[in-house]
Protein backbone atom coordinates (compact mmCIF):
# COMPACT_ATOMS: atom_id res chain seq x y z
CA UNK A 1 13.92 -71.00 38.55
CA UNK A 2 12.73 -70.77 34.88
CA UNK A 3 9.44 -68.94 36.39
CA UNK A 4 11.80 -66.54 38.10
CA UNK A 5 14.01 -66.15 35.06
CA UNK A 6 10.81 -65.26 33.07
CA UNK A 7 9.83 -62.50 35.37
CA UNK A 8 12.86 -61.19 35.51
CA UNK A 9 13.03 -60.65 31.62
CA UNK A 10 9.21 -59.37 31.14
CA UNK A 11 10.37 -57.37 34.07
CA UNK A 12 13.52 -55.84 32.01
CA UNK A 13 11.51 -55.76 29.02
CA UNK A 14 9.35 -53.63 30.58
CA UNK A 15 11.69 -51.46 31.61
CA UNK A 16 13.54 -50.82 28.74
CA UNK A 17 10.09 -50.29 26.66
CA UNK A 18 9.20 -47.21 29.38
CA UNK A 19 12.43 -46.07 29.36
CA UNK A 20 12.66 -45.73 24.97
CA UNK A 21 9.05 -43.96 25.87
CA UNK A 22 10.36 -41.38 28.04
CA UNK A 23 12.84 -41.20 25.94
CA UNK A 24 10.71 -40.58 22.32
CA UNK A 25 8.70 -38.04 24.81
CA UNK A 26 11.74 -36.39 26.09
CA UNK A 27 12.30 -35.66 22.50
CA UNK A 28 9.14 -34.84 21.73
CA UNK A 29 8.91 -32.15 24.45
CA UNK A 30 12.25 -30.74 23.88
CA UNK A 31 11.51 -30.22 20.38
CA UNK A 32 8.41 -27.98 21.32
CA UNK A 33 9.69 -26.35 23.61
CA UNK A 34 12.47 -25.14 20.89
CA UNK A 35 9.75 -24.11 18.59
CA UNK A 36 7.66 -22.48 20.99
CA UNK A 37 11.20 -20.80 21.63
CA UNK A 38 12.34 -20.07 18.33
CA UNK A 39 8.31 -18.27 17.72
CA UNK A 40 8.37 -16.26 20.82
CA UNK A 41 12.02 -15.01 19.70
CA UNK A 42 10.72 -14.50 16.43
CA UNK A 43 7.70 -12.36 17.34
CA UNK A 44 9.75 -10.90 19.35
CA UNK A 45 12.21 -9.72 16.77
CA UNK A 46 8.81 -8.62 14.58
CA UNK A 47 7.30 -6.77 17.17
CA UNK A 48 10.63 -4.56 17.92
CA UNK A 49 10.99 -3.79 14.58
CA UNK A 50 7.36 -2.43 14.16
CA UNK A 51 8.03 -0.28 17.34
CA UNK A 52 11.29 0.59 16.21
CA UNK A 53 10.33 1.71 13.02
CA UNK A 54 6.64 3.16 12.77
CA UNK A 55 5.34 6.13 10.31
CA UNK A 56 1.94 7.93 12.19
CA UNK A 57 -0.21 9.62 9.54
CA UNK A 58 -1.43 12.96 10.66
CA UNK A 59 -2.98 14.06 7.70
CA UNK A 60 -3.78 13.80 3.76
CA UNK A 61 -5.08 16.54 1.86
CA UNK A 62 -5.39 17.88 -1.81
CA UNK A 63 -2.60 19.17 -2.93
CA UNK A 64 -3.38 19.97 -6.42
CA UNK A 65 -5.92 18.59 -9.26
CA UNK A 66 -6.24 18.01 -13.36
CA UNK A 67 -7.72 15.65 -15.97
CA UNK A 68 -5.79 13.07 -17.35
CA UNK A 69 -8.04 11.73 -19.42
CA UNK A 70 -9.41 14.71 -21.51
CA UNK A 71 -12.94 13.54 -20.14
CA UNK A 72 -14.60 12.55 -16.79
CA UNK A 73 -13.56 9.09 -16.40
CA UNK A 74 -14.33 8.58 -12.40
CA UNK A 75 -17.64 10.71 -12.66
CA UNK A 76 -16.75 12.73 -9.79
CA UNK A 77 -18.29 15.78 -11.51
CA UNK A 78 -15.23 18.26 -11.78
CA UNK A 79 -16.82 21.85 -12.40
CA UNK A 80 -18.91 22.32 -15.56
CA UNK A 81 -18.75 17.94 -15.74
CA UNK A 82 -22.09 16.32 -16.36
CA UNK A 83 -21.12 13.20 -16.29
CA UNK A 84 -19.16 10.14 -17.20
CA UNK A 85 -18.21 10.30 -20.61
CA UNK A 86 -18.72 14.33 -21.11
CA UNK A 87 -16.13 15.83 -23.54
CA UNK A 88 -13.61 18.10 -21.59
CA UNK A 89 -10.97 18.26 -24.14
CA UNK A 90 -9.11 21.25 -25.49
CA UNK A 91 -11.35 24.36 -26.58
CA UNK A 92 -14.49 22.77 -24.68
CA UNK A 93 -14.13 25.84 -22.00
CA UNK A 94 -15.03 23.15 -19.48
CA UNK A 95 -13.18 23.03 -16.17
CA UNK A 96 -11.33 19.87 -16.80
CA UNK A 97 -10.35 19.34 -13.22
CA UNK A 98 -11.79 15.96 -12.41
CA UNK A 99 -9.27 14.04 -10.37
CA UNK A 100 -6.58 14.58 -7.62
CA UNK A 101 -2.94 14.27 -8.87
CA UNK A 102 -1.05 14.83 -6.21
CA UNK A 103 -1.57 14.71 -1.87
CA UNK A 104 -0.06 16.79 0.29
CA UNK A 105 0.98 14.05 3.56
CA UNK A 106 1.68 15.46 6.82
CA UNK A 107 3.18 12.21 9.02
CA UNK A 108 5.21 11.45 12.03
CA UNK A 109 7.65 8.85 13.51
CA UNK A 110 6.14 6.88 15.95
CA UNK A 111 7.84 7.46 19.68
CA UNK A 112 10.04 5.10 20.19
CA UNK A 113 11.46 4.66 16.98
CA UNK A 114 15.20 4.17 16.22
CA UNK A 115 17.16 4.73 12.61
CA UNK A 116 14.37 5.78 10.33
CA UNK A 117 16.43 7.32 7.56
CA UNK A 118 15.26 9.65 4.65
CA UNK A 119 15.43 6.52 1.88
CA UNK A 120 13.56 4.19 4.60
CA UNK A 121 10.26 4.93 3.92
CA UNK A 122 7.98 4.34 0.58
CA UNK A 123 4.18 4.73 -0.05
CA UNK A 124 1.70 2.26 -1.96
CA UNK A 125 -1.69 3.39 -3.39
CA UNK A 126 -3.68 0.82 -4.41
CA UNK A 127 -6.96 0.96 -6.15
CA UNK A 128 -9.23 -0.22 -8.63
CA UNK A 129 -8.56 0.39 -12.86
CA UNK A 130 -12.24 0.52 -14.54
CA UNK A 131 -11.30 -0.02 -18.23
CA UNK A 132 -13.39 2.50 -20.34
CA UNK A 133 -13.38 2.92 -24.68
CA UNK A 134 -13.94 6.06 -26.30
CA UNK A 135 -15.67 5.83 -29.58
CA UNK A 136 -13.26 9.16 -30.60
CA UNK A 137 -12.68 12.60 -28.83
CA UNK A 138 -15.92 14.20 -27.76
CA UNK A 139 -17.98 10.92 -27.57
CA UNK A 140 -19.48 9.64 -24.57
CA UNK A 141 -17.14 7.06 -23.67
CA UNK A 142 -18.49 3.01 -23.37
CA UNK A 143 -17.52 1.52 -20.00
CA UNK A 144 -16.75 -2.15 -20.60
CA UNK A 145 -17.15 -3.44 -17.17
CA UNK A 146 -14.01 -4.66 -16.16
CA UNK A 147 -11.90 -3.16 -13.02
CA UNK A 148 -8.02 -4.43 -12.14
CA UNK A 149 -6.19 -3.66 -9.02
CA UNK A 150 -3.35 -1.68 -9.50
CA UNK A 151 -0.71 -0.20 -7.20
CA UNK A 152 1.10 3.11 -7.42
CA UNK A 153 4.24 3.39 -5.43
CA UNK A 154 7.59 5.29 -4.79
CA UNK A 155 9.51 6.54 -2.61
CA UNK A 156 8.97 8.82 -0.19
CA UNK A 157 10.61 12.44 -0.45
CA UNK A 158 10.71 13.68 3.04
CA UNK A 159 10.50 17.19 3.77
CA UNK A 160 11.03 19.57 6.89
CA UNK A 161 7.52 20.99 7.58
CA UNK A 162 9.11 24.52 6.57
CA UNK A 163 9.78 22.86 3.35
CA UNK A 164 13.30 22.13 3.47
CA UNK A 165 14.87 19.28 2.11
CA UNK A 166 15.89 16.28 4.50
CA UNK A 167 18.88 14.91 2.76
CA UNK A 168 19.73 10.37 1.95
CA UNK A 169 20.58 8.84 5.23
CA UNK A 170 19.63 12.17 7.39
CA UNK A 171 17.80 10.20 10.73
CA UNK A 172 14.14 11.27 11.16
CA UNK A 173 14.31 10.93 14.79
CA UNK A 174 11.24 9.75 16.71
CA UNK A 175 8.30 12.30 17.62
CA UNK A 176 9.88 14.27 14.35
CA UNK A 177 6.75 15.69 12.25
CA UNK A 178 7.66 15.71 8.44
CA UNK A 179 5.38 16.28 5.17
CA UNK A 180 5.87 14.50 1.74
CA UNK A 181 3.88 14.50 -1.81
CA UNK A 182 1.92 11.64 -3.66
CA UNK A 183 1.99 12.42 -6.88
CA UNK A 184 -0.20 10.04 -8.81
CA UNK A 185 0.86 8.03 -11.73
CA UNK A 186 -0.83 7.99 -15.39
CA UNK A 187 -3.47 5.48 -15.12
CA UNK A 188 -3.24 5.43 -19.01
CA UNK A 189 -0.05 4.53 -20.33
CA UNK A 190 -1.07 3.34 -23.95
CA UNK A 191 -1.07 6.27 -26.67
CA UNK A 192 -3.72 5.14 -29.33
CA UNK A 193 -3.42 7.02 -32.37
CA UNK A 194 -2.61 10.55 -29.83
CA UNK A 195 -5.99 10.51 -28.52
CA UNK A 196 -4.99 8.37 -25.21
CA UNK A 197 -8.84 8.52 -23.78
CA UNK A 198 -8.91 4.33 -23.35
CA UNK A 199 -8.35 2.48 -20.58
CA UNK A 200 -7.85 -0.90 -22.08
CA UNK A 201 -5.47 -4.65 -22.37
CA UNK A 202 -3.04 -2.90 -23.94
CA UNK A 203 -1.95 -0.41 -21.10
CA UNK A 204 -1.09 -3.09 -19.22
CA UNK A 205 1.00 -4.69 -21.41
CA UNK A 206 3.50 -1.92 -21.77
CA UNK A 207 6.45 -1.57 -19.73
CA UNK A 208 5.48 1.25 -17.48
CA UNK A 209 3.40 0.76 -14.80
CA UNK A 210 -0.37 1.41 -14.71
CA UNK A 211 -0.94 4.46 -12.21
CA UNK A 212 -3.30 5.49 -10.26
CA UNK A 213 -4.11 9.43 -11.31
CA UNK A 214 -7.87 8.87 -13.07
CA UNK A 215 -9.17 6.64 -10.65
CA UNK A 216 -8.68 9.81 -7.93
CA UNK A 217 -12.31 11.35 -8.93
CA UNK A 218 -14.84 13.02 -6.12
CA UNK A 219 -16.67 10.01 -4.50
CA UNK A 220 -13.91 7.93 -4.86
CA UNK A 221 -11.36 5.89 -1.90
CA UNK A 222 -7.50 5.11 -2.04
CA UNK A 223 -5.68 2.70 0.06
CA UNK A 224 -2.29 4.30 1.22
CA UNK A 225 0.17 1.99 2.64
CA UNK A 226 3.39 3.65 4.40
CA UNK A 227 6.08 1.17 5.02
CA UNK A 228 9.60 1.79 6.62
CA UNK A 229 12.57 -0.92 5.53
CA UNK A 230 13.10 -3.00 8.07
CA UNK A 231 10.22 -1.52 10.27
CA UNK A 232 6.12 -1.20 10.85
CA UNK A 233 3.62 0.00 8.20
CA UNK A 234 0.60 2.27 8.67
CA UNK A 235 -2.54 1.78 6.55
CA UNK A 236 -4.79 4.62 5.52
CA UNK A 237 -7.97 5.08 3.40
CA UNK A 238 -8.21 8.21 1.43
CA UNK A 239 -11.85 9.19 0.39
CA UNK A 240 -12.34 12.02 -1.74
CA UNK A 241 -15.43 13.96 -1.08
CA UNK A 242 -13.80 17.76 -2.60
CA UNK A 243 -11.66 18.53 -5.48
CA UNK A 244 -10.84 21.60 -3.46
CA UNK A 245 -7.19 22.30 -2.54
CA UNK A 246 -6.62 21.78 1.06
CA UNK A 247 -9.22 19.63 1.69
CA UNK A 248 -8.35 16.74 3.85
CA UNK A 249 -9.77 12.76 2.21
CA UNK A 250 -8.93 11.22 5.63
């Protein structure tokens, strides 16, 4: 009998140990499967709201041009420019047209997409500050060597291809063509002494933001970024091979 009763408790021992496994693997299992739930859900959610909300860029061309740096700081060789550094301040008679300032951008809203509103969508340039010091108007400027990223942003204006207006709120409905400007910001931002011709520490450490407008030479590339509020984003590289109005950098 003692033999029997023995069994009969490994037996139940047993038994209760595979039932407390299938029990921590029951678990187990069900809390995967939530996750895997709760991911698909969630990419779910992500993907509708890139369809839903999705900004195609047509095209990007020059709008219009100007130097705002009283020299050639990008060495893209704006008419009459030798080079880096070459004086093309007032009374020079140089054509001081050595960057872009502002893009024309012809885009689209993705088919498809639902409630893209005139306030939904805002552009990000990005590129690449080289610092430069200018010994004093007219003299071949020293470039110190040292490039920070910077991003110029705002938001976008939308337009009517005609031109007109598109008013706050106004839905941009889907398979609608629309143009908008980029207009660059002031890469410097520091006035030394009314000469602002350096690119230095100290434009960075003022309140407004460092632009992009003298890094937009001939030879150059932008990153454009278009993102809608609650929606997709489109990226774009801009490369700048003309000054010449009209001329499309994508």
């Amino acid at each position: 009998m003692e033999d029997e009763g023995s069994i009969g408790i490994g037996a139940m021992i047993v038994f209760i140990a595979l039932i407390l496994v299938a029990a921590v693997a029951s678990t187990i299992i069900i809390k995967t499967a939530e996750e895997l739930q709760q991911n698909a859900e969630n990419t779910s959610s992500d993907t509708r709201q890139q369809i839903s909300g999705k900004v195609s860029i047509t095209d990007v061309y020059v709008k219009d041009t100007d130097n705002p740096m009283n020299f050639d700081h990008s060495g893209g060789g704006g008419t009459g420019i030798a080079g880096v550094g070459e004086d093309c301040g007032p009374g020079t008679g140089a054509d001081c047209r050595t960057d872009v300032s502002t893009f024309e951008v012809i885009a689209r809203i993705g088919s498809g997409s639902l409630n893209v509103q005139q306030g939904d969508i805002t552009y990000y340039i990005t590129c690449g500050v080289t610092y430069s010091q200018l010994d004093g108007p007219g003299v071949p400027t020293e470039v110190l060597g040292k490039t920070v990223a910077t991003v110029d942003s705002e938001l976008v204006s939308a337009t009517e291809m005609d031109g007109t207006a598109i008013a706050d709120g106004t839905e941009i409905t889907a398979g609608t063509s629309f143009r908008f400007e980029i207009d660059l910001n002031p890469t410097n931002v520091d006035v030394e002494g009314g000469v602002n011709e350096d690119i230095e520490d100290e434009d960075f450490a003022t309140s407004t933001p460092v632009g992009c407008d003298a890094e937009a030479g001939v030879g150059q590339t932008l990153n454009l970024r278009v993102v809608v509020d609650g929606g997709g984003e489109t990226l774009a590289e801009l490369k700048i091979q003309s000054l010449m109005p009209g001329t499309s950098v994508m």
